[in-house]
N, C-alpha and C. Protein backbone atom coordinates (compact mmCIF):
# COMPACT_ATOMS: atom_id res chain seq x y z
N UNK A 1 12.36 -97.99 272.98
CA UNK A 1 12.10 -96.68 272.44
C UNK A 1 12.74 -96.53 271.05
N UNK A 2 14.11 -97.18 270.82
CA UNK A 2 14.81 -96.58 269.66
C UNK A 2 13.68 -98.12 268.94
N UNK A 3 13.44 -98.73 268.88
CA UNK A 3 12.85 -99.75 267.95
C UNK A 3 11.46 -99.12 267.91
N UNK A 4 10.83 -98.56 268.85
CA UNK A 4 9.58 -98.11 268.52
C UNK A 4 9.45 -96.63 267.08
N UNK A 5 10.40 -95.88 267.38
CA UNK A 5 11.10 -94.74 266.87
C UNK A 5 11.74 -95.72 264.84
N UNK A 6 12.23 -96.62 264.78
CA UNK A 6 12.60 -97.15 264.03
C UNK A 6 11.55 -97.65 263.06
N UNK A 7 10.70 -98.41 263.72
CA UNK A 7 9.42 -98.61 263.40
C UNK A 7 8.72 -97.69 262.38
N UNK A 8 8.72 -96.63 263.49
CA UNK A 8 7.40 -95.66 263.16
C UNK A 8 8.44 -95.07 261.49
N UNK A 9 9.71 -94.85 261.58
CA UNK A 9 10.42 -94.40 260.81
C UNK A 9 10.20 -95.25 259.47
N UNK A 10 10.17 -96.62 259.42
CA UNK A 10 10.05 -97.51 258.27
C UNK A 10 8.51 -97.76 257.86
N UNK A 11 7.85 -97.11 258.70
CA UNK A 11 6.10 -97.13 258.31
C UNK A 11 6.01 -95.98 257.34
N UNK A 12 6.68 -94.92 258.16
CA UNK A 12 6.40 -93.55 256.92
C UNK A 12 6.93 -93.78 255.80
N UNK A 13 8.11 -94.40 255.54
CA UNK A 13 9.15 -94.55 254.50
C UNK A 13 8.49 -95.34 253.33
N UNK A 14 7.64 -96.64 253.87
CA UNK A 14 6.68 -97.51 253.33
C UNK A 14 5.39 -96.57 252.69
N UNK A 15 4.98 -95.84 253.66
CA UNK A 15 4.16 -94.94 253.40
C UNK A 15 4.18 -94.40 251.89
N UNK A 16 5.42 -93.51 252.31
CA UNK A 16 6.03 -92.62 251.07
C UNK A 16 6.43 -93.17 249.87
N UNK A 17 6.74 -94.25 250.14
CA UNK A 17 7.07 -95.22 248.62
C UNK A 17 5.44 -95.61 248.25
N UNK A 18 4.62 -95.80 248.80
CA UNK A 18 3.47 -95.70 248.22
C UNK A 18 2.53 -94.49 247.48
N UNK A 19 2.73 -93.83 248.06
CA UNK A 19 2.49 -92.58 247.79
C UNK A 19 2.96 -91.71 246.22
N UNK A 20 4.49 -92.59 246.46
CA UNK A 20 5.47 -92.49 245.36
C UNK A 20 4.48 -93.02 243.99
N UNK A 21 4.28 -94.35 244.39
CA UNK A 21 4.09 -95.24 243.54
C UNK A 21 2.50 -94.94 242.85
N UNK A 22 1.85 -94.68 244.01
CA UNK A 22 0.47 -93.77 242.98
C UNK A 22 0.71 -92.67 242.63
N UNK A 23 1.95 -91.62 242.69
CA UNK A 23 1.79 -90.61 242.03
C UNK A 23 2.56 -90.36 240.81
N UNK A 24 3.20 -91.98 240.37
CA UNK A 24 3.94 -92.06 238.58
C UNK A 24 3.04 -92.79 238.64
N UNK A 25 1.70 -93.91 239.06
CA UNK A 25 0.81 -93.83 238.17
C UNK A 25 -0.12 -93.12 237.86
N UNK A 26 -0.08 -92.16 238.75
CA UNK A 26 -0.94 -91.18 237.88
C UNK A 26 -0.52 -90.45 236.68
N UNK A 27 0.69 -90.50 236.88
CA UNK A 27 1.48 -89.90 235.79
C UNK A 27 1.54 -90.19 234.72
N UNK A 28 1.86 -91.90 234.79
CA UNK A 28 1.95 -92.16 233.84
C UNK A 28 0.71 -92.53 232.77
N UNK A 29 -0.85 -92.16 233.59
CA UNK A 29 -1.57 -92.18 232.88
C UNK A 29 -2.47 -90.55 232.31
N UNK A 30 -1.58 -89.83 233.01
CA UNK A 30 -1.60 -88.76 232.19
C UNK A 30 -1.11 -88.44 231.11
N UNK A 31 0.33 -89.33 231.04
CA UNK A 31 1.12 -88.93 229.99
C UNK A 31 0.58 -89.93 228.49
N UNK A 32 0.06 -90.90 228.88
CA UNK A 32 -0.64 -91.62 227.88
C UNK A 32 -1.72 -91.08 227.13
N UNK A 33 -2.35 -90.11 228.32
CA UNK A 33 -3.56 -89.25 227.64
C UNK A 33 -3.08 -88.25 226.86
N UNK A 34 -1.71 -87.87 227.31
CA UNK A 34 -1.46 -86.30 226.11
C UNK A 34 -0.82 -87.22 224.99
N UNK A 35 -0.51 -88.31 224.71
CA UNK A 35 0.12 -89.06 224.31
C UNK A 35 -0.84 -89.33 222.87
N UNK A 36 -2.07 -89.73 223.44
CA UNK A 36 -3.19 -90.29 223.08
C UNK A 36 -3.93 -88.71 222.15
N UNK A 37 -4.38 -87.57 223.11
CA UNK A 37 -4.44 -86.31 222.59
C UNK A 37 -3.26 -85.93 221.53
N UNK A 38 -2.25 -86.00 221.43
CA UNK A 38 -1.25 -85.30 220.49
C UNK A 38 -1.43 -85.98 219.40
N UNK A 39 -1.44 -87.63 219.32
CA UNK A 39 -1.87 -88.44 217.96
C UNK A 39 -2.83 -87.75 216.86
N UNK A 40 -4.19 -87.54 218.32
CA UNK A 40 -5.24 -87.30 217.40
C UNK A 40 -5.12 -85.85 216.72
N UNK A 41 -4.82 -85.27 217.52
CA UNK A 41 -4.64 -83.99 216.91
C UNK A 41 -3.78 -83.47 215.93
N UNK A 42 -2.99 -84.78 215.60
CA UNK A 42 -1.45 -84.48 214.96
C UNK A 42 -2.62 -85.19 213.61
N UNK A 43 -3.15 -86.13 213.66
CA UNK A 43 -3.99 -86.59 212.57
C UNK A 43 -5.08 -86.19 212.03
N UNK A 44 -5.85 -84.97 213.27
CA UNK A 44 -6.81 -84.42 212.79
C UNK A 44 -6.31 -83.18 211.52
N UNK A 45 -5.22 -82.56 211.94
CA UNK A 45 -4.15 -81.71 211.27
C UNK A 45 -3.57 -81.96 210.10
N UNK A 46 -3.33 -83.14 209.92
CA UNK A 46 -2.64 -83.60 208.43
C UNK A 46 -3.33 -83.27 207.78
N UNK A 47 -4.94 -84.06 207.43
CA UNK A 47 -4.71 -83.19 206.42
C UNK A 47 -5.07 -81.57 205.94
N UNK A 48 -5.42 -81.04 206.68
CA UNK A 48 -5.65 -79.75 206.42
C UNK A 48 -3.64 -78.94 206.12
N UNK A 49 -2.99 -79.30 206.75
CA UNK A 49 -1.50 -79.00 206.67
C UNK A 49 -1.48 -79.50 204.68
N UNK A 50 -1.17 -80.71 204.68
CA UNK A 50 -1.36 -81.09 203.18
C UNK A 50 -2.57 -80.42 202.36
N UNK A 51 -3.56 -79.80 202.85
CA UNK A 51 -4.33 -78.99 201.63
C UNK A 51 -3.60 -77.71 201.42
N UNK A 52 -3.22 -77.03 202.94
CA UNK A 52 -2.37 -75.84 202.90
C UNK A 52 -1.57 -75.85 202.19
N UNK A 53 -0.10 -76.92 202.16
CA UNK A 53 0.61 -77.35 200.76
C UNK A 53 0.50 -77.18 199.58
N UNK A 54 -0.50 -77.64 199.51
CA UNK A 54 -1.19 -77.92 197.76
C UNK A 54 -1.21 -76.15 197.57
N UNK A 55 -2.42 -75.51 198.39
CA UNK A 55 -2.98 -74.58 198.14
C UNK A 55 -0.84 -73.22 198.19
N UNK A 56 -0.34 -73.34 198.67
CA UNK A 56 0.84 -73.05 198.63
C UNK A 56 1.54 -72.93 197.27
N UNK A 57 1.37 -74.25 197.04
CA UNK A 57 2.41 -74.71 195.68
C UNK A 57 0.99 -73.98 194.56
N UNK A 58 0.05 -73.81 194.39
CA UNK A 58 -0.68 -73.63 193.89
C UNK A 58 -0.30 -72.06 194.00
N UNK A 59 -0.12 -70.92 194.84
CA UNK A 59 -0.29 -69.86 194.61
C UNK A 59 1.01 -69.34 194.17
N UNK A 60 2.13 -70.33 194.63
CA UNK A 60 3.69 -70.10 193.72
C UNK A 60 3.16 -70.11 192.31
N UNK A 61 2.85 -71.23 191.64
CA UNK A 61 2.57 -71.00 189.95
C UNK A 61 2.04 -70.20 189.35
N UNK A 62 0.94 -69.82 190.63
CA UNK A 62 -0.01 -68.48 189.87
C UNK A 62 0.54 -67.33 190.03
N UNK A 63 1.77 -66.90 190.40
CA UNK A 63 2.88 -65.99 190.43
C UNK A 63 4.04 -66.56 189.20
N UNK A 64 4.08 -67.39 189.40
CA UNK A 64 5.09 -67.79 188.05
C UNK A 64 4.23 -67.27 186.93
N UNK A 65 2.92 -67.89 186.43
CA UNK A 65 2.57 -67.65 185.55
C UNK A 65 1.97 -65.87 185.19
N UNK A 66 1.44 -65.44 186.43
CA UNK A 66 1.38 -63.87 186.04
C UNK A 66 3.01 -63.16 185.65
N UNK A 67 3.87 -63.66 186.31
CA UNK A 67 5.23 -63.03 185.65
C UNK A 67 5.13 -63.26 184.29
N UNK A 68 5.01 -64.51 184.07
CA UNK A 68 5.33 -64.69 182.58
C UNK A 68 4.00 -64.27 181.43
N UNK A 69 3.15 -63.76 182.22
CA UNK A 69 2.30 -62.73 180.98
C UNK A 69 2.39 -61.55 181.23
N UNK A 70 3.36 -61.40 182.28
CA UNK A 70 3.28 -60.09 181.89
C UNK A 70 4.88 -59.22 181.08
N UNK A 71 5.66 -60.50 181.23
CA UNK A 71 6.60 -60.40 180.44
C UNK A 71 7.18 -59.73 179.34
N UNK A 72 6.10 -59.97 178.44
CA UNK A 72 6.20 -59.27 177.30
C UNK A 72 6.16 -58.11 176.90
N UNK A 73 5.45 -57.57 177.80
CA UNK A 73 4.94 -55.61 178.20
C UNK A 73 5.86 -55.38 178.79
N UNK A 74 6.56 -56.28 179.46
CA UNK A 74 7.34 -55.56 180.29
C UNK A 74 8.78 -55.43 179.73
N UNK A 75 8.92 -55.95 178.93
CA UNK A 75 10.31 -56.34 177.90
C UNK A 75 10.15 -55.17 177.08
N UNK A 76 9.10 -55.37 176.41
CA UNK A 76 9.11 -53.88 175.31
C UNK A 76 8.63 -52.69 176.05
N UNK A 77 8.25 -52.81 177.25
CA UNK A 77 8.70 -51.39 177.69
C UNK A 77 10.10 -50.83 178.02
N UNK A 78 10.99 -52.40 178.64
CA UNK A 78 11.91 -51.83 178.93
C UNK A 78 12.87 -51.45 177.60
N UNK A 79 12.47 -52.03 177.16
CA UNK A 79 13.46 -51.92 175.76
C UNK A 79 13.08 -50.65 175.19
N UNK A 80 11.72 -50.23 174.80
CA UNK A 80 11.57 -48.89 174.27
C UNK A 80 12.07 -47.40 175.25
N UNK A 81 12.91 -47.31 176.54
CA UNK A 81 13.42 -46.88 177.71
C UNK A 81 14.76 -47.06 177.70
N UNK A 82 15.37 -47.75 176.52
CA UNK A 82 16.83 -48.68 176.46
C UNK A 82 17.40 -48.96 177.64
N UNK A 83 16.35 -49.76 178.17
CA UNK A 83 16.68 -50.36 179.67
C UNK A 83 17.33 -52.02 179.32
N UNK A 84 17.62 -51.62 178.07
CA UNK A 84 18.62 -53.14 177.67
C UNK A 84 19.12 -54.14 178.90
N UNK A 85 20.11 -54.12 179.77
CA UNK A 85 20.49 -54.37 181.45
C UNK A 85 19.32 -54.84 181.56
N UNK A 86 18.31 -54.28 182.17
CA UNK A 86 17.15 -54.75 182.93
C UNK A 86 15.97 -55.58 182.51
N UNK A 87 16.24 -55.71 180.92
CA UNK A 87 15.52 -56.65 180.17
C UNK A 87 16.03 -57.38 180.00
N UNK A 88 17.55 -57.71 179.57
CA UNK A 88 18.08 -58.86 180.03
C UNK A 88 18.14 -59.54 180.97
N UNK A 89 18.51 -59.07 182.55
CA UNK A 89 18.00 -59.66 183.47
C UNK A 89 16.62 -59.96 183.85
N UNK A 90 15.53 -59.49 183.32
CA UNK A 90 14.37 -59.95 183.86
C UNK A 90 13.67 -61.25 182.48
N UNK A 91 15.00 -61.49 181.76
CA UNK A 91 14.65 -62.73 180.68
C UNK A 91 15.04 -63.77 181.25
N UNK A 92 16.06 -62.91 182.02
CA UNK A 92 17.10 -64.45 182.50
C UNK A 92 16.38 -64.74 183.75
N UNK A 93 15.59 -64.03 183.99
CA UNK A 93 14.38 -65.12 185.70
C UNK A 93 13.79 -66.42 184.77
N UNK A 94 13.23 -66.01 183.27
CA UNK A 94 12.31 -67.01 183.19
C UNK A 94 13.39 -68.54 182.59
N UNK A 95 14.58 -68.34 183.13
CA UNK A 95 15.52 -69.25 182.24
C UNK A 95 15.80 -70.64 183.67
């Protein structure tokens, strides 16, 4: 009885390590697939991320450069206001 009982105990155990064993490979071929999915998607993404960049650094300058035309109006206004202070500091951005 206790060997029959022993038995049956090391069949399930066998069992369960099988069971084990197909369910990290399933795993592990799931994880190859998000693995496989994250690549592509990480590459489908570049470059649109790098145009975003560009287009980024592109709308910084076109703010640099509207400051600096409008500079000049804005200097001799402040100055005709004797906002002296505030025309000095807004010379010293373009420095």
């Amino acid at each position: 009885n206790k060997f029959i009982s022993a038995t049956e105990t090391i069949r399930r155990m066998k069992q369960n390590v099988e069971d084990m064993e197909q369910g990290v490979s399933a795993l592990r071929t799931n994880m190859e697939t998000v693995s496989r999915q994250s690549s592509e998607l990480e590459e489908s993404l570049s470059d649109k991320r790098q145009r975003i960049d560009r287009l980024s650094r592109v709308q910084l300058l076109l703010k640099r450069l509207d400051f600096l035309c409008e500079l000049p109006q804005t200097l001799k206004t402040l100055i005709e206001r004797r906002s002296y202070d505030r025309a000095v500091r807004l010379y010293q951005k373009t420095t």
